[in-house]
PDB file of N, CA and C in Angstrom:
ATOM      1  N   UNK A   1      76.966 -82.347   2.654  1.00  0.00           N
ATOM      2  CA  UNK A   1      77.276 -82.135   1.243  1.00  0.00           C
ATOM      3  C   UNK A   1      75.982 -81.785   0.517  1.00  0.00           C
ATOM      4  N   UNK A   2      75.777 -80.765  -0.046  1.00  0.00           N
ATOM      5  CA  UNK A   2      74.689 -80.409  -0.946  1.00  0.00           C
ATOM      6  C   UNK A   2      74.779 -80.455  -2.496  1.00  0.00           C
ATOM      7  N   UNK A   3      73.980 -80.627  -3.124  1.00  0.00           N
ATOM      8  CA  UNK A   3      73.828 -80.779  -4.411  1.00  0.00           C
ATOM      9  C   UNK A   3      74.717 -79.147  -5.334  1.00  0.00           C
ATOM     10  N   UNK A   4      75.286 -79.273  -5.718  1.00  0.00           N
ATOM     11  CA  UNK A   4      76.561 -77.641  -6.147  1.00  0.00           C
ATOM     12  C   UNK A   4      75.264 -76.820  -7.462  1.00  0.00           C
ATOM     13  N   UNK A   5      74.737 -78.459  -8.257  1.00  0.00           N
ATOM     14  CA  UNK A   5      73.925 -78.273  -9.231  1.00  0.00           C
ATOM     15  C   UNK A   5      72.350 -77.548  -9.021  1.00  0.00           C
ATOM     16  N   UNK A   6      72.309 -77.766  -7.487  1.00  0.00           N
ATOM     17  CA  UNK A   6      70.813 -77.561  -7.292  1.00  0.00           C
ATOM     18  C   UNK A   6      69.617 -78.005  -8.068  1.00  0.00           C
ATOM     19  N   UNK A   7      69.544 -78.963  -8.515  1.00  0.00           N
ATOM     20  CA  UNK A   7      68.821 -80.020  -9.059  1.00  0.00           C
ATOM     21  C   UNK A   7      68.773 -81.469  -8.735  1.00  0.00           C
ATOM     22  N   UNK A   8      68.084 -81.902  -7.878  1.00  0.00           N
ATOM     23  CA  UNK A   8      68.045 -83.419  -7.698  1.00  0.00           C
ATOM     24  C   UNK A   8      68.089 -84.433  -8.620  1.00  0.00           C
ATOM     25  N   UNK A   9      67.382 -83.898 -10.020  1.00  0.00           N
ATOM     26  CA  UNK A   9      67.498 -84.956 -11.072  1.00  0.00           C
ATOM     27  C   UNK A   9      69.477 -85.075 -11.304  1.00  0.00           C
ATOM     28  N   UNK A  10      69.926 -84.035 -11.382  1.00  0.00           N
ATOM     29  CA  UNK A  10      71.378 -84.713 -11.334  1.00  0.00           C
ATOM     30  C   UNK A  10      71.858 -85.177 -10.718  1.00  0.00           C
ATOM     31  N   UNK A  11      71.565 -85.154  -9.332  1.00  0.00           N
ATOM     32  CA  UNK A  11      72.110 -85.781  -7.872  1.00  0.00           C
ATOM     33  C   UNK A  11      71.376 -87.070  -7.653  1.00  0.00           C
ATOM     34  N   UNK A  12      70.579 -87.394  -8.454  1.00  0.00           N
ATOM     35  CA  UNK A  12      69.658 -88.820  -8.480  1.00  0.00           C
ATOM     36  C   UNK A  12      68.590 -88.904  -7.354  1.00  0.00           C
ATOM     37  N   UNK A  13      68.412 -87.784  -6.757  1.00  0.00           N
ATOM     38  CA  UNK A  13      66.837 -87.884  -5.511  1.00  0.00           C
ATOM     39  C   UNK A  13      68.517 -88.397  -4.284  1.00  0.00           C
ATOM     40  N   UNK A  14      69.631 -88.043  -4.430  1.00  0.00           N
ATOM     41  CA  UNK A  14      70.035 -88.249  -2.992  1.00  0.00           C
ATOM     42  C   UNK A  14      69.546 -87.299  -2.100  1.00  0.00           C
ATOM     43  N   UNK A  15      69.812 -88.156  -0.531  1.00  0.00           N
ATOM     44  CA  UNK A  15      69.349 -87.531   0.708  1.00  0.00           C
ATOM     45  C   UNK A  15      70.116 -86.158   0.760  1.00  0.00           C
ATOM     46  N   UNK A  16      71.472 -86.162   0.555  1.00  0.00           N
ATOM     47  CA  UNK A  16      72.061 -84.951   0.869  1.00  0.00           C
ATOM     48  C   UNK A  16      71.797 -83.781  -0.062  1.00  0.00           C
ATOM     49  N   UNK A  17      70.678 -83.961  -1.211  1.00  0.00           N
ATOM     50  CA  UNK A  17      70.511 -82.806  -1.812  1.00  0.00           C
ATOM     51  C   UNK A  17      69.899 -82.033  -0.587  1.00  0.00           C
ATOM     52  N   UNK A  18      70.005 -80.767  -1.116  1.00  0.00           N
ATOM     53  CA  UNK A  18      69.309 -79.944  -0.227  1.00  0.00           C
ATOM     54  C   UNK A  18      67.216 -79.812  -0.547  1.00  0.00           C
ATOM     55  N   UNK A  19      67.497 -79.850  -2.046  1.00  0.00           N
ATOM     56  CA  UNK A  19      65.971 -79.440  -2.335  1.00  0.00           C
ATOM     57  C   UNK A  19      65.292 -80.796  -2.127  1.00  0.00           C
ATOM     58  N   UNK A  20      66.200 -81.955  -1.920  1.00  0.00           N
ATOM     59  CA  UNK A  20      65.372 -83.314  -1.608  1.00  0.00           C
ATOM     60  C   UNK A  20      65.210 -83.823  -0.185  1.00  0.00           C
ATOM     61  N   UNK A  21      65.665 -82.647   0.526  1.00  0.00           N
ATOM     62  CA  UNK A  21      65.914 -82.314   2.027  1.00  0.00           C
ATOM     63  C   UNK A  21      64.376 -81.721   2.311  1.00  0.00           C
ATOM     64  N   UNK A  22      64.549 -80.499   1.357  1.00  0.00           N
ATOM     65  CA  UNK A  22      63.541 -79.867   1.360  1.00  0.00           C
ATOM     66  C   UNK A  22      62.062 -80.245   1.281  1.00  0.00           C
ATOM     67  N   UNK A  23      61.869 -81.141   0.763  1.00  0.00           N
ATOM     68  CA  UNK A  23      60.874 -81.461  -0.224  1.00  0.00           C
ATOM     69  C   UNK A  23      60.138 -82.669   0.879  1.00  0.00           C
ATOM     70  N   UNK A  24      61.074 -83.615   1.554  1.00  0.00           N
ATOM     71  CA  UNK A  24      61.057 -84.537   2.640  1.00  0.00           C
ATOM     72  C   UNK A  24      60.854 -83.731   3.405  1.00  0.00           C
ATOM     73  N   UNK A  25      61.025 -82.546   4.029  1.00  0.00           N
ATOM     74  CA  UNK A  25      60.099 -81.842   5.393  1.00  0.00           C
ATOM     75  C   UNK A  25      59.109 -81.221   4.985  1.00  0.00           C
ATOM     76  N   UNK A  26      59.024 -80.791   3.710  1.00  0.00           N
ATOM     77  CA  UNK A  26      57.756 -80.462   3.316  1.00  0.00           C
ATOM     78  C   UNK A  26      56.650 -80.888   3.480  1.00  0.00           C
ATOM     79  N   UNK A  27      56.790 -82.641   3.413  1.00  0.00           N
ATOM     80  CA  UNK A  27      56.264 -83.533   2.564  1.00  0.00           C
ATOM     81  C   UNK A  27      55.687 -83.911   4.391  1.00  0.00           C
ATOM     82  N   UNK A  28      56.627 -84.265   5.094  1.00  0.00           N
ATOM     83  CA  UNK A  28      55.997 -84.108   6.711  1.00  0.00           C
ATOM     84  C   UNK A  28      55.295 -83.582   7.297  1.00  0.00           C
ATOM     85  N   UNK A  29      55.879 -81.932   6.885  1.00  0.00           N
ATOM     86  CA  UNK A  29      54.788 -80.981   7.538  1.00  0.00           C
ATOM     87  C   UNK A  29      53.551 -81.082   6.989  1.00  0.00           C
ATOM     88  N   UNK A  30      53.379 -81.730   5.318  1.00  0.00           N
ATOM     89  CA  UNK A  30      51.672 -81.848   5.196  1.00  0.00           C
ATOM     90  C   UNK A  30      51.045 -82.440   5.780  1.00  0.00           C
ATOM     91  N   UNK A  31      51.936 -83.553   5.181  1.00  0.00           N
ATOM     92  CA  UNK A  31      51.305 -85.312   6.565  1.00  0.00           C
ATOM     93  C   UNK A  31      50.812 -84.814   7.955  1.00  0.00           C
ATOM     94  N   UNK A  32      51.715 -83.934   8.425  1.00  0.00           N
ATOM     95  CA  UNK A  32      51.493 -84.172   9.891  1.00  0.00           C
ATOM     96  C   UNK A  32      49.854 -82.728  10.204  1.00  0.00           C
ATOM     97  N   UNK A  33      49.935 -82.247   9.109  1.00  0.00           N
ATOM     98  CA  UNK A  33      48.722 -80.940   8.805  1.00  0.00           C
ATOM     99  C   UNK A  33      47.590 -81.822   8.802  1.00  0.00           C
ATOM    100  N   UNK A  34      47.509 -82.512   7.874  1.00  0.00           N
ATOM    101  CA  UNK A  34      46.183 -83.490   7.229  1.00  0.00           C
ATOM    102  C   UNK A  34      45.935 -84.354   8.878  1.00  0.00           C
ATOM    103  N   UNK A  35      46.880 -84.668   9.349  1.00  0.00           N
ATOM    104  CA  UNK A  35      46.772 -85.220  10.538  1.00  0.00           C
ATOM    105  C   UNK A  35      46.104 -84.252  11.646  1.00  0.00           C
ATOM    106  N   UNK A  36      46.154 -83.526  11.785  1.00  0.00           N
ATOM    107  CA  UNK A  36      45.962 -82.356  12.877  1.00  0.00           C
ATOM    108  C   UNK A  36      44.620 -81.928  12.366  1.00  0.00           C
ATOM    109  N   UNK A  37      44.323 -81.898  11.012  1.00  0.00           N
ATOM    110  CA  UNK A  37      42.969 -81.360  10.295  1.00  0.00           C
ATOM    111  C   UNK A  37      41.812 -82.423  10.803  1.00  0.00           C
ATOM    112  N   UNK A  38      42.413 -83.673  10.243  1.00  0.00           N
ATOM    113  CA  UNK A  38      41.660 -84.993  10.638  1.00  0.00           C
ATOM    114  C   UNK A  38      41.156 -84.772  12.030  1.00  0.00           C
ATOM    115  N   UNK A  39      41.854 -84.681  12.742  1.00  0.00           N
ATOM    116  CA  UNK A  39      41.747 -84.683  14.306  1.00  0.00           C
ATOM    117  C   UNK A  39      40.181 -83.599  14.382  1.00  0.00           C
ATOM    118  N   UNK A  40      40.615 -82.700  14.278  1.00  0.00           N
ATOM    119  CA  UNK A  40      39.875 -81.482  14.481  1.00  0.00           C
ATOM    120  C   UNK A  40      38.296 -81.757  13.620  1.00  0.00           C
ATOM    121  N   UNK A  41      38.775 -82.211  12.449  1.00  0.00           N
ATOM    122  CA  UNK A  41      37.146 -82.707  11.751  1.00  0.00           C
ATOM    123  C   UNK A  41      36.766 -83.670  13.039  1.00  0.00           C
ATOM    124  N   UNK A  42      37.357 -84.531  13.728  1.00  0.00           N
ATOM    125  CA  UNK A  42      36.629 -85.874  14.609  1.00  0.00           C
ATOM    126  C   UNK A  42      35.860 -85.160  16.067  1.00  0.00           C
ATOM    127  N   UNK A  43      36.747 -83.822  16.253  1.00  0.00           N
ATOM    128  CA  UNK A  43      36.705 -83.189  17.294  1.00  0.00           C
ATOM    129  C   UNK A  43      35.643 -82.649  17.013  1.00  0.00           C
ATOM    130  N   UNK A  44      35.208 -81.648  16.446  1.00  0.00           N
ATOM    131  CA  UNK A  44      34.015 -80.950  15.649  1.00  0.00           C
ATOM    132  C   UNK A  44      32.529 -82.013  15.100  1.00  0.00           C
ATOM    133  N   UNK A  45      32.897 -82.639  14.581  1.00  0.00           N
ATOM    134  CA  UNK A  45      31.853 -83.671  14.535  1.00  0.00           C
ATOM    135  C   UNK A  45      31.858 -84.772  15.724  1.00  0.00           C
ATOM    136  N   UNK A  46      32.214 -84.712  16.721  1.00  0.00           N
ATOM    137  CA  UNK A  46      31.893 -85.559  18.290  1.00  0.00           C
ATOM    138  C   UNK A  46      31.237 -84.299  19.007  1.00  0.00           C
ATOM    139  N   UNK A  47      31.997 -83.108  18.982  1.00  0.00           N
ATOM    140  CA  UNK A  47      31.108 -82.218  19.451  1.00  0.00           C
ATOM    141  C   UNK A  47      29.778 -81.718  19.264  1.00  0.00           C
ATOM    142  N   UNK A  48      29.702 -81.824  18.044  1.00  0.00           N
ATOM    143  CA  UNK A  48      27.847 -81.523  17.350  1.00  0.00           C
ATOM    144  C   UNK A  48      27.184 -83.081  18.017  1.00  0.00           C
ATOM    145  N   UNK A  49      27.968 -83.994  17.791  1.00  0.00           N
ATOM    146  CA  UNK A  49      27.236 -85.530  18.096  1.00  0.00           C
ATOM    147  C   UNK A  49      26.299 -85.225  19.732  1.00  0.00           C
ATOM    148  N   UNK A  50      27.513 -84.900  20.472  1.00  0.00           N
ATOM    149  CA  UNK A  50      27.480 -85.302  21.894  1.00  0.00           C
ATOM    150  C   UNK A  50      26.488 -83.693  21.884  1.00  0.00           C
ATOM    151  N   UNK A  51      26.244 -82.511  21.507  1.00  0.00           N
ATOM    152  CA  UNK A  51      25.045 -81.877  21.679  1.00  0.00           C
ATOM    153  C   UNK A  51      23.943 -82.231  21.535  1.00  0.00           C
ATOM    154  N   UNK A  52      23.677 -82.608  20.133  1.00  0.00           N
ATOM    155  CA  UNK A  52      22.530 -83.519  19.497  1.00  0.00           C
ATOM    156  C   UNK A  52      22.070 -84.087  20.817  1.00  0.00           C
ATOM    157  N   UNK A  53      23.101 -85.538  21.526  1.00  0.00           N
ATOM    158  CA  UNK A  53      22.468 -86.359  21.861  1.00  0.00           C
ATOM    159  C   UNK A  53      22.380 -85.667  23.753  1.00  0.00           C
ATOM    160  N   UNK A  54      22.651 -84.610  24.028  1.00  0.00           N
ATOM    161  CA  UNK A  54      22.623 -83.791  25.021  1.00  0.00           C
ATOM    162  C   UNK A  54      21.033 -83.299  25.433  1.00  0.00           C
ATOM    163  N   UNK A  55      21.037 -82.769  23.562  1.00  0.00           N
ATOM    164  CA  UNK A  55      19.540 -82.173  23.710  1.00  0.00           C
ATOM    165  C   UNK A  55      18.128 -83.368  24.018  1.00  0.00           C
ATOM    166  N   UNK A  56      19.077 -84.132  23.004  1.00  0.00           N
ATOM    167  CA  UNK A  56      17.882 -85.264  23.219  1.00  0.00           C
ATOM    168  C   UNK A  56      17.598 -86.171  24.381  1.00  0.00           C
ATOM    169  N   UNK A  57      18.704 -86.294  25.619  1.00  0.00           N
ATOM    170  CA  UNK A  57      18.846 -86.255  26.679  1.00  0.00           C
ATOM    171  C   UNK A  57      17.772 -85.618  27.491  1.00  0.00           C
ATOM    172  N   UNK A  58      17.451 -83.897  27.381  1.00  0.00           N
ATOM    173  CA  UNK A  58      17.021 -83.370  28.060  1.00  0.00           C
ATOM    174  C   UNK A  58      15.589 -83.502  27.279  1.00  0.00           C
ATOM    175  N   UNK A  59      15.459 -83.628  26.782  1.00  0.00           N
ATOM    176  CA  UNK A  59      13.832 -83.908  25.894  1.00  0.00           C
ATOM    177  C   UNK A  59      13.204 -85.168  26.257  1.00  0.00           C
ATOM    178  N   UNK A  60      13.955 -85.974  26.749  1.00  0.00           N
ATOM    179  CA  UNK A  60      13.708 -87.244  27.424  1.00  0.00           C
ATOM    180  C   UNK A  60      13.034 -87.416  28.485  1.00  0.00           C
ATOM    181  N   UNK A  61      14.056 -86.852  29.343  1.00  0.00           N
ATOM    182  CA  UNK A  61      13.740 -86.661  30.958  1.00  0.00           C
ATOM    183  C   UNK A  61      12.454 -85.359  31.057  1.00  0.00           C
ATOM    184  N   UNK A  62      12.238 -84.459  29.905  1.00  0.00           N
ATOM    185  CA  UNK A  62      11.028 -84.418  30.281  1.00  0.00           C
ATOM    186  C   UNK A  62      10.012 -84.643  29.920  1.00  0.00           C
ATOM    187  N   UNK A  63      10.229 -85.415  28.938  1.00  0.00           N
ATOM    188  CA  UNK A  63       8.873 -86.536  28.413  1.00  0.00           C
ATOM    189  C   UNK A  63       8.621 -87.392  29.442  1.00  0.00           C
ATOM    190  N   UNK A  64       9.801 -87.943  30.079  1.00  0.00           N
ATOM    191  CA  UNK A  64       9.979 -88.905  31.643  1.00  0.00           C
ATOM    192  C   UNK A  64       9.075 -88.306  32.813  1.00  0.00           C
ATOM    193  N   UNK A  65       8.990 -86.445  32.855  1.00  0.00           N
ATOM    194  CA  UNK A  65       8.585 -86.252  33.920  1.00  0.00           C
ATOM    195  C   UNK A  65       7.062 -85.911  33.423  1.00  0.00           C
ATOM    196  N   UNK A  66       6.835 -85.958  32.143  1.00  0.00           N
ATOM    197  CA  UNK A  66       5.468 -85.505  31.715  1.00  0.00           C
ATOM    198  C   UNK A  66       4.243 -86.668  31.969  1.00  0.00           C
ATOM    199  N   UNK A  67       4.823 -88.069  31.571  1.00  0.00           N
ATOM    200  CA  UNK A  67       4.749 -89.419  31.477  1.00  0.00           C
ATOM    201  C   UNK A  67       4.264 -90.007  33.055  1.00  0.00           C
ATOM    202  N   UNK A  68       5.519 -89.794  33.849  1.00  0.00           N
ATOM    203  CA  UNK A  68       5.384 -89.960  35.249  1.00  0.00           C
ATOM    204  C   UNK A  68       3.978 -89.014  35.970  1.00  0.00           C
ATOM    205  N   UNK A  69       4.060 -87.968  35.469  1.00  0.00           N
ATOM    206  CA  UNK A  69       3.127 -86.848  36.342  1.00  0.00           C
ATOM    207  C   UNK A  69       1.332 -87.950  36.311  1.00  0.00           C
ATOM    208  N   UNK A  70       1.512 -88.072  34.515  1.00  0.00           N
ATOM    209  CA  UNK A  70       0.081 -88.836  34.451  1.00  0.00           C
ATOM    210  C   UNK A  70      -0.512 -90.190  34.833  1.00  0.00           C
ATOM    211  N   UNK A  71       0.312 -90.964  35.191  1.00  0.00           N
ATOM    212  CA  UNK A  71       0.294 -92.179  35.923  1.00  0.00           C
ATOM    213  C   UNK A  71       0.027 -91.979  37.121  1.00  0.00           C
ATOM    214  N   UNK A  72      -1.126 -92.160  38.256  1.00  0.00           N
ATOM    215  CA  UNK A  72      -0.752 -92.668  39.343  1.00  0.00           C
ATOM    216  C   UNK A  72      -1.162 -94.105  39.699  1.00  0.00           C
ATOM    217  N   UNK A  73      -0.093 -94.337  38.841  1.00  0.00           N
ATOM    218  CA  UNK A  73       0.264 -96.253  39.600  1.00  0.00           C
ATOM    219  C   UNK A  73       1.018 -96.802  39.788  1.00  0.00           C
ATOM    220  N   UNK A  74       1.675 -97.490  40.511  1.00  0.00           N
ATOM    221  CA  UNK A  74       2.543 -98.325  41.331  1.00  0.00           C
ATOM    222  C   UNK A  74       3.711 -98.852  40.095  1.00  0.00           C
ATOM    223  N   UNK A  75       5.199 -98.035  40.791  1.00  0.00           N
ATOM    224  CA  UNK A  75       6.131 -98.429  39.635  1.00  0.00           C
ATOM    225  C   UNK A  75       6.287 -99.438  38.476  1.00  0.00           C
ATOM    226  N   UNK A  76       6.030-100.866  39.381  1.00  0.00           N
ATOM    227  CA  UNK A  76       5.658-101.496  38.126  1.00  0.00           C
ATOM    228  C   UNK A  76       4.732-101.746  37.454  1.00  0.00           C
ATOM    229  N   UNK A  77       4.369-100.766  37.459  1.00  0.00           N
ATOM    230  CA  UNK A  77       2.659-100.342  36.338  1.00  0.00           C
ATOM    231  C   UNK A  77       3.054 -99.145  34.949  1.00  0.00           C
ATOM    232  N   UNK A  78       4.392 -98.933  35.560  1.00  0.00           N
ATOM    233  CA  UNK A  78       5.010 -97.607  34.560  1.00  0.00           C
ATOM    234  C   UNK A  78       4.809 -98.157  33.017  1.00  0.00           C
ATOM    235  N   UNK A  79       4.654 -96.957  32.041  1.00  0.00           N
ATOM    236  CA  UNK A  79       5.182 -97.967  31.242  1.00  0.00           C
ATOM    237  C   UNK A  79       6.443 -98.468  30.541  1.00  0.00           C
ATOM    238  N   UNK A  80       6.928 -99.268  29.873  1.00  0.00           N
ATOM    239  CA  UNK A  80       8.378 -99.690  29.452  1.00  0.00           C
ATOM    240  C   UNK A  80       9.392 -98.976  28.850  1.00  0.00           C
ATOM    241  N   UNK A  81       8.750 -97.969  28.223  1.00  0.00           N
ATOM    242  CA  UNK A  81       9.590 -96.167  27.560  1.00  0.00           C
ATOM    243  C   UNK A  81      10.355 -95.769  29.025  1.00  0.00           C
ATOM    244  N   UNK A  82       9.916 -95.904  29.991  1.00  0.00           N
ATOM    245  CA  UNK A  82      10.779 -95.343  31.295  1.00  0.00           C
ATOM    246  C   UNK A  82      12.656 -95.706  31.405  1.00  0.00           C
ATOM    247  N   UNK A  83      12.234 -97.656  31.190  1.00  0.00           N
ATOM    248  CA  UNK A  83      13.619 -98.334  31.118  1.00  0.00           C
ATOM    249  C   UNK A  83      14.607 -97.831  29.741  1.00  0.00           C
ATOM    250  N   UNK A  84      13.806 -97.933  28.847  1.00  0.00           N
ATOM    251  CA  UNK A  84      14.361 -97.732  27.576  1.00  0.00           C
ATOM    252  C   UNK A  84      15.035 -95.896  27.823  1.00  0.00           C
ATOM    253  N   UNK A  85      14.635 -95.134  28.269  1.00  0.00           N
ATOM    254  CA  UNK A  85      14.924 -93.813  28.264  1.00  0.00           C
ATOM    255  C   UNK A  85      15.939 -93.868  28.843  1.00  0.00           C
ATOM    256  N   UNK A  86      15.977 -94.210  30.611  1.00  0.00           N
ATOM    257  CA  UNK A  86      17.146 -94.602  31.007  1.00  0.00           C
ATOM    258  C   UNK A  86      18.036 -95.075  30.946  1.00  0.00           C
ATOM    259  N   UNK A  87      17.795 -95.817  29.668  1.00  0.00           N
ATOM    260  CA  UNK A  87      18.830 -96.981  29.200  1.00  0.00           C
ATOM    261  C   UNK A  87      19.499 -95.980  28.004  1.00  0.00           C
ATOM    262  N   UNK A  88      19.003 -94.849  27.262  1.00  0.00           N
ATOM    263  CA  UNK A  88      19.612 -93.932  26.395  1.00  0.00           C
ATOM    264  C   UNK A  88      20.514 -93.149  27.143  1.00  0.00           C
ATOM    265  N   UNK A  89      19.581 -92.652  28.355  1.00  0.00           N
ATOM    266  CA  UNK A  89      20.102 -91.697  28.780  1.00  0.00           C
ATOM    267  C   UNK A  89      21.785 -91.857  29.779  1.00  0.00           C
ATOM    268  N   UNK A  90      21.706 -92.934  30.073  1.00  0.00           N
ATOM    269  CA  UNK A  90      23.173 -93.738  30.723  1.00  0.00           C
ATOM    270  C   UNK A  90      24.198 -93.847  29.674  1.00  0.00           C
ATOM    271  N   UNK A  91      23.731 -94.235  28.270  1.00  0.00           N
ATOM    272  CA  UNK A  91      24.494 -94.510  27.048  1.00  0.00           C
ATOM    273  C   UNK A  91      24.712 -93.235  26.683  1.00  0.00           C
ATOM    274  N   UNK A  92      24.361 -92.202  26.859  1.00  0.00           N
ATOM    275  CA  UNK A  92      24.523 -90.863  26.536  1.00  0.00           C
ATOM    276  C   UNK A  92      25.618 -90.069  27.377  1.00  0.00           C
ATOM    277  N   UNK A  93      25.134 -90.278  28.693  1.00  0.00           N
ATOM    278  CA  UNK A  93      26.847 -90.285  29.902  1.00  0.00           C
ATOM    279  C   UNK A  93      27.689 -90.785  29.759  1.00  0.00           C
ATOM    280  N   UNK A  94      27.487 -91.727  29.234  1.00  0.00           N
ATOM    281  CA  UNK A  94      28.743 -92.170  29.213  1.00  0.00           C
ATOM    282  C   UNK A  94      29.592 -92.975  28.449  1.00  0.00           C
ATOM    283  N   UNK A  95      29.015 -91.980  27.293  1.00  0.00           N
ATOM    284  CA  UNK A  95      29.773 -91.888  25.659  1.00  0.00           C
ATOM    285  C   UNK A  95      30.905 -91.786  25.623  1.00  0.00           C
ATOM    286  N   UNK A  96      31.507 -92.303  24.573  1.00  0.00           N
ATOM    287  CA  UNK A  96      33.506 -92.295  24.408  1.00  0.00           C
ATOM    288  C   UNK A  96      33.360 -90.857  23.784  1.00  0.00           C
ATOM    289  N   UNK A  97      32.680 -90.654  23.268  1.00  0.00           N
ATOM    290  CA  UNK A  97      32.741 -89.281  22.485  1.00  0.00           C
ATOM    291  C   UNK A  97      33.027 -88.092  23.244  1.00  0.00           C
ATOM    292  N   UNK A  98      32.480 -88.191  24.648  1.00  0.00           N
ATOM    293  CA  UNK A  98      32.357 -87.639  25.960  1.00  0.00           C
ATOM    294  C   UNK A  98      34.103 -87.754  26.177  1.00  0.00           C
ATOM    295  N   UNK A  99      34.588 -89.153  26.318  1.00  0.00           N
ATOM    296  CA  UNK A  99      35.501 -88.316  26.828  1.00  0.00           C
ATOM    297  C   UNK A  99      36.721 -88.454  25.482  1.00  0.00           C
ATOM    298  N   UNK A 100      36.366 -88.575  24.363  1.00  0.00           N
ATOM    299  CA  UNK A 100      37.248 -87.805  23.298  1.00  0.00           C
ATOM    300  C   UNK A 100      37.701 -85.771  23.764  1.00  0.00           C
ATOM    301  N   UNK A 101      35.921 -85.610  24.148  1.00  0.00           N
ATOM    302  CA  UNK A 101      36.286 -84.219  24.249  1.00  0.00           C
ATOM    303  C   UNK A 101      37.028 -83.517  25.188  1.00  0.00           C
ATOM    304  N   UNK A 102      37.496 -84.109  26.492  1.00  0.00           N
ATOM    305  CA  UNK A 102      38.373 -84.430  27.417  1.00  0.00           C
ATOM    306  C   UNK A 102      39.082 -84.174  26.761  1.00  0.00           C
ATOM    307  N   UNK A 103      39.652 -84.345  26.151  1.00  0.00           N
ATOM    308  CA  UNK A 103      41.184 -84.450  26.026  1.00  0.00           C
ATOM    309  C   UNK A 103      41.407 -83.474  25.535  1.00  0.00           C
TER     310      UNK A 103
END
């Protein structure tokens, strides 16, 4: 049954109007837009994240191999930037952000 008047204010906002039919999938399809937008902003900004921390990854390991070259002394003589690097660089593998982009 549709509204004959085509005006919801006379039909009181019932479901079976048509334009209050209308207006309720409208009103979804934004929701579900803003939703899909959202997504894509998280997607786009995890992606710049996980480069960032990609690059800085590789700037690491060769500060690691620059570091290492000038030492010759016995591992535990290294100095403590070695653990700490490795300890970024593991947290960097194996970021959730990493596998946000998975998906």
């Amino acid at each position: 049954m549709s509204c004959k008047y085509n005006n919801c204010e006379h039909c009181g906002y019932k479901p079976e109007c048509e334009i209050y039919k209308e207006n309720a999938e409208l009103k979804k399809k934004a929701e579900n837009l803003q939703k899909y937008l959202d997504t894509q902003n998280c997607y786009r900004e995890c992606a710049e994240t996980w480069l960032k921390l990609t690059e800085a990854k590789k700037l690491i390991k060769e500060l690691l191999r620059a570091v290492e070259s000038s030492y010759s002394v016995l591992s535990w003589q290294r100095p403590p930037i070695k653990a700490e690097a490795e300890q970024f660089i593991s947290e960097v593998e194996n970021s959730s952000c990493q596998g946000n982009l998975d998906n």
